[in-house]
N, C-alpha and C. Protein backbone atom coordinates (compact mmCIF):
# COMPACT_ATOMS: atom_id res chain seq x y z
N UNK A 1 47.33 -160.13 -98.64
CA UNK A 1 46.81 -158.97 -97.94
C UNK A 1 47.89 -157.89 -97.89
N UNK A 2 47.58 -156.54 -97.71
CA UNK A 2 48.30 -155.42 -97.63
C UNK A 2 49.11 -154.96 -96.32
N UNK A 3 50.19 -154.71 -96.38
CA UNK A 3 50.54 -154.88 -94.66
C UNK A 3 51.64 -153.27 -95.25
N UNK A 4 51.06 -152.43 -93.68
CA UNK A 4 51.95 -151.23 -93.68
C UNK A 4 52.20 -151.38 -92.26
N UNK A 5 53.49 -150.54 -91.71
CA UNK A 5 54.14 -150.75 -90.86
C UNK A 5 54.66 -149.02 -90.61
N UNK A 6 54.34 -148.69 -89.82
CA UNK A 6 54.77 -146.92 -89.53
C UNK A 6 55.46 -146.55 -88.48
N UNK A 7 55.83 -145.97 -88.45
CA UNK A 7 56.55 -145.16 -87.37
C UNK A 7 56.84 -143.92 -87.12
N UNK A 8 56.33 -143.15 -85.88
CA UNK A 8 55.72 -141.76 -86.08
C UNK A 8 56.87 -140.72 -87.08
N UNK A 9 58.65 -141.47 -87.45
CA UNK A 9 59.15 -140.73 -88.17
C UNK A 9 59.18 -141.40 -90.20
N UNK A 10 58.52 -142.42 -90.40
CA UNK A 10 58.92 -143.02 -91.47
C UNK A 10 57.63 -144.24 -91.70
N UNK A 11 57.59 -144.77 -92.82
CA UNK A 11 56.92 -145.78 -93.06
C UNK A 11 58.03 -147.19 -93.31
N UNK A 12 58.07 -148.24 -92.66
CA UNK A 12 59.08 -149.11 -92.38
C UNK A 12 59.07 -150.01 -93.49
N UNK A 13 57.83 -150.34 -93.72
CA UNK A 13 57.49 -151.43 -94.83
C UNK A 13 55.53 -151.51 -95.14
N UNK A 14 55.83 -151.82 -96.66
CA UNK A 14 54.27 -152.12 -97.36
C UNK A 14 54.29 -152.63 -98.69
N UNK A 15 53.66 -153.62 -98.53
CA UNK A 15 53.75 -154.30 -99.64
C UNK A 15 52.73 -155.39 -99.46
N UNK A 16 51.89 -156.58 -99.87
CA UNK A 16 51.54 -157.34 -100.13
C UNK A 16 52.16 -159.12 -99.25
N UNK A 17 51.87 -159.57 -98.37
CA UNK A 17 52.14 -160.75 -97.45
C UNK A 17 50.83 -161.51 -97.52
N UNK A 18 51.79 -162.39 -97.11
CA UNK A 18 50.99 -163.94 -96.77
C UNK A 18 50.33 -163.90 -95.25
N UNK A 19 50.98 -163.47 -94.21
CA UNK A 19 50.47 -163.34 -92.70
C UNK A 19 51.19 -162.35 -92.33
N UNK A 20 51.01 -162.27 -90.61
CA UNK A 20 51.71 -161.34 -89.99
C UNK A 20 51.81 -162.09 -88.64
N UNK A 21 53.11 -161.73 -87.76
CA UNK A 21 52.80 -162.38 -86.45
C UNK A 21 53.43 -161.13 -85.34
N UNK A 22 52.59 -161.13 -84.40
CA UNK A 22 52.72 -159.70 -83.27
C UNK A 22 52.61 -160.06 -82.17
N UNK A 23 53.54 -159.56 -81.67
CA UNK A 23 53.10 -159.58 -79.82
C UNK A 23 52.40 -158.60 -79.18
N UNK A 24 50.92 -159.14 -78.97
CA UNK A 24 49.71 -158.83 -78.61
C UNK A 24 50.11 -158.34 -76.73
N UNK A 25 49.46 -157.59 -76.22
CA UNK A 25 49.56 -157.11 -74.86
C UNK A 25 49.30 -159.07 -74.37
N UNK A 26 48.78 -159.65 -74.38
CA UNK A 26 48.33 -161.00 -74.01
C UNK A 26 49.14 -162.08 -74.37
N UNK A 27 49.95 -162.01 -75.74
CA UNK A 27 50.56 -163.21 -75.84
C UNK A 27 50.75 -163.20 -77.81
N UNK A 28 51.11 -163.61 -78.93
CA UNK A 28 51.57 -163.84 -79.63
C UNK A 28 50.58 -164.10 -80.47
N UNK A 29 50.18 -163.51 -81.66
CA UNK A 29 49.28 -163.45 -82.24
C UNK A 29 49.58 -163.65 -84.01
N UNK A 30 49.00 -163.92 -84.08
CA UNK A 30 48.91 -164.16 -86.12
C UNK A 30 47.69 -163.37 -86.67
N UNK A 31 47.90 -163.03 -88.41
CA UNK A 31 46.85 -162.87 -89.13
C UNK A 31 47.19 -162.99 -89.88
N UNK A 32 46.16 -163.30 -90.64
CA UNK A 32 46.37 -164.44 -92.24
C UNK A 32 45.63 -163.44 -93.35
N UNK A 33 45.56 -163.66 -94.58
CA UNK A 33 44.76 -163.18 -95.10
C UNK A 33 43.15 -163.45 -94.81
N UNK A 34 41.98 -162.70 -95.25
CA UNK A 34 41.10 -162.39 -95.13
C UNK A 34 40.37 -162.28 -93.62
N UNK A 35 41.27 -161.79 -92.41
CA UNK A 35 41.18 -162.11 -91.08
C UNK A 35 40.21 -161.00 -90.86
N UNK A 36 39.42 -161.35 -89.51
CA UNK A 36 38.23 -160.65 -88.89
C UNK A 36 38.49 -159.15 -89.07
N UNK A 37 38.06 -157.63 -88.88
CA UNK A 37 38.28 -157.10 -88.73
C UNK A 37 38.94 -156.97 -87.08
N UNK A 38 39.70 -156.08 -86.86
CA UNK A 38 39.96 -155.85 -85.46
C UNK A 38 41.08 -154.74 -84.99
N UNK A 39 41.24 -154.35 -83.90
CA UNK A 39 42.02 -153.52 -83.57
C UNK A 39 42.76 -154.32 -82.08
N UNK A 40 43.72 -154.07 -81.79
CA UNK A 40 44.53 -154.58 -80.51
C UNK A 40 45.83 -153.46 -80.42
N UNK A 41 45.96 -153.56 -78.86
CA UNK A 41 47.37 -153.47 -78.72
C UNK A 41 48.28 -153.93 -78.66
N UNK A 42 49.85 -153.74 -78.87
CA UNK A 42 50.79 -154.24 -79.14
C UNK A 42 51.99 -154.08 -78.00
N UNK A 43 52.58 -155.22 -77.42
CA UNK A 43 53.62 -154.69 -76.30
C UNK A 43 55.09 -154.78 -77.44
N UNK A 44 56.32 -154.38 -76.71
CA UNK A 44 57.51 -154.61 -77.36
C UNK A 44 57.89 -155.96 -77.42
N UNK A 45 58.34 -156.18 -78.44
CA UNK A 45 58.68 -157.80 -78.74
C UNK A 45 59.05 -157.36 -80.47
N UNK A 46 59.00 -158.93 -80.92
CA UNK A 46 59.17 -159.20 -82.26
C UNK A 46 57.93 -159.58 -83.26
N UNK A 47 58.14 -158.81 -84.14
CA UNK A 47 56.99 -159.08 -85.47
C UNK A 47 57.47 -159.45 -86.49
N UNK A 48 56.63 -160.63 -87.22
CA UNK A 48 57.52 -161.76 -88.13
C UNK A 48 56.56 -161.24 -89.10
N UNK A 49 57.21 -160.95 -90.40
CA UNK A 49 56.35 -160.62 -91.68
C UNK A 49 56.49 -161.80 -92.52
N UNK A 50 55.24 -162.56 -92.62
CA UNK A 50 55.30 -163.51 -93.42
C UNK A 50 55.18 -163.46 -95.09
N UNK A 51 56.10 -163.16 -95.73
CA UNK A 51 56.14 -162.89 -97.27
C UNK A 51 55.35 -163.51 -98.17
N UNK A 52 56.19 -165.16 -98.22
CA UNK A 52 54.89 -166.29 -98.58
C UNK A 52 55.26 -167.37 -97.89
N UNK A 53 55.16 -168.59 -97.98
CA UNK A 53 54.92 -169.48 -97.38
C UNK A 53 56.40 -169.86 -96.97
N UNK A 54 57.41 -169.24 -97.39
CA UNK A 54 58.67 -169.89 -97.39
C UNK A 54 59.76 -168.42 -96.65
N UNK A 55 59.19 -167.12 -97.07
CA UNK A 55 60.19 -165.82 -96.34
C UNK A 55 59.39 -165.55 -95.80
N UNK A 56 60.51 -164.90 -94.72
CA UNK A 56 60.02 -164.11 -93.89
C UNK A 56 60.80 -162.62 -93.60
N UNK A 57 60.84 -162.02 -92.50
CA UNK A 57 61.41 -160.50 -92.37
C UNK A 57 60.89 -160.35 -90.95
N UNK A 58 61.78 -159.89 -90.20
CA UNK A 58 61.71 -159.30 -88.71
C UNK A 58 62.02 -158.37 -88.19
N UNK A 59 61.09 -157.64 -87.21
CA UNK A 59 61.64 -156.29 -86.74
C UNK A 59 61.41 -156.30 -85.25
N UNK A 60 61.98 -156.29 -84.51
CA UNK A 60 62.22 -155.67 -83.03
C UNK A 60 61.59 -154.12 -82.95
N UNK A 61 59.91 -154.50 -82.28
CA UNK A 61 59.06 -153.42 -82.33
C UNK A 61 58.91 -152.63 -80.56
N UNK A 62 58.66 -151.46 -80.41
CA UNK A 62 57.90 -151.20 -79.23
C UNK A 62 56.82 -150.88 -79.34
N UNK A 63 56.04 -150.72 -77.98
CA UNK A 63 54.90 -150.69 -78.46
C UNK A 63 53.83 -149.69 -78.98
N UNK A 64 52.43 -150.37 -79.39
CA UNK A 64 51.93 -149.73 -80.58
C UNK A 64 50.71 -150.14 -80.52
N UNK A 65 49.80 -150.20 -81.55
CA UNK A 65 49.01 -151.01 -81.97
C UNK A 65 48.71 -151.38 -83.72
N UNK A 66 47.70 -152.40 -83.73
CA UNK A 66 47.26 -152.97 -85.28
C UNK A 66 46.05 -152.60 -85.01
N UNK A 67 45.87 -152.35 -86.66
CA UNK A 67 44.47 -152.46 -87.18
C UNK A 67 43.82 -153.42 -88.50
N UNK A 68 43.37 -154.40 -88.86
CA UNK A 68 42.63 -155.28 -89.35
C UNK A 68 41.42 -154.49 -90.35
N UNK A 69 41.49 -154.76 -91.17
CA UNK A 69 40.15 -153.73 -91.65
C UNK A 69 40.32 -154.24 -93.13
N UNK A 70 39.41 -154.63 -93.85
CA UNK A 70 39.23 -154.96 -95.27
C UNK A 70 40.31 -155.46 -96.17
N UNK A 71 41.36 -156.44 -95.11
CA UNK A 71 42.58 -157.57 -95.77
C UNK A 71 43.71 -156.46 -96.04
N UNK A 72 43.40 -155.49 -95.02
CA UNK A 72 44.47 -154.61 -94.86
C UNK A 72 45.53 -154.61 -93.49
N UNK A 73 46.19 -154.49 -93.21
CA UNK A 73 46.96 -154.42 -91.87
C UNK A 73 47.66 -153.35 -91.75
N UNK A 74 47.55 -152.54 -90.77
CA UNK A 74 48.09 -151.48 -90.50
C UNK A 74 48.60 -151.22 -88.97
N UNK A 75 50.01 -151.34 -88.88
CA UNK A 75 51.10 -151.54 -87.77
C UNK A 75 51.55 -149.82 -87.27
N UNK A 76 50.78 -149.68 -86.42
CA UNK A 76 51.53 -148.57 -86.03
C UNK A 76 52.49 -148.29 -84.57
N UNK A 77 53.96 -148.38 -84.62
CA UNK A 77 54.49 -148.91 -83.41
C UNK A 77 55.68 -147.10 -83.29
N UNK A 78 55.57 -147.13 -81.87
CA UNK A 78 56.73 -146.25 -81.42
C UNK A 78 58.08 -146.17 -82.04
N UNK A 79 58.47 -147.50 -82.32
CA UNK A 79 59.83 -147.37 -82.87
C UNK A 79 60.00 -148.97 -83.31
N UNK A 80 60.87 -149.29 -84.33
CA UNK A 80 61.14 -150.71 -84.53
C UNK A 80 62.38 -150.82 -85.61
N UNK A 81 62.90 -151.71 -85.19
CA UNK A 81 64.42 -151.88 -86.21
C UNK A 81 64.14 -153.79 -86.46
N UNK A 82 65.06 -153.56 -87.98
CA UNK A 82 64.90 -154.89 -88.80
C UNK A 82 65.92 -155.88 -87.77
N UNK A 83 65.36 -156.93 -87.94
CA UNK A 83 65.80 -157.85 -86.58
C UNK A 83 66.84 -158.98 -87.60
């Protein structure tokens, strides 16, 4: 699936992953490929970019929200640095 990652000054990362993992206003969340559509918000915490089954990549995000939409992911957060 397609995963972009923004930030109101730059685009952080996009490219093609295996999952994604976010801290949801509620608690710690995943998405995999072909996941429901959906939208949520996002508190500050850490988001794990799952590459493939074996890398990964981390960024120390504030908050934001995701959007889910046709095996696309789209991260849009206040600010975030590679962890």
């Amino acid at each position: 699936m397609q995963l972009d990652i923004l930030t109101p000054e730059k685009k952080l990362y996009s490219g093609e992953v295996y999952g994604v993992q976010l801290p949801g206003i509620t608690g710690l969340f995943e998405v995999l490929d072909k996941h429901a559509p959906m939208v949520s918000a996002l508190k500050q915490g850490n988001l794990k970019i799952l590459k493939d089954q074996k890398q990964s990549a981390n960024y120390t995000i504030q908050g934001g929200f995701v959007e889910v939409l046709n095996n696309k992911v789209t991260v849009l957060v206040e600010g975030a640095v590679e962890a």
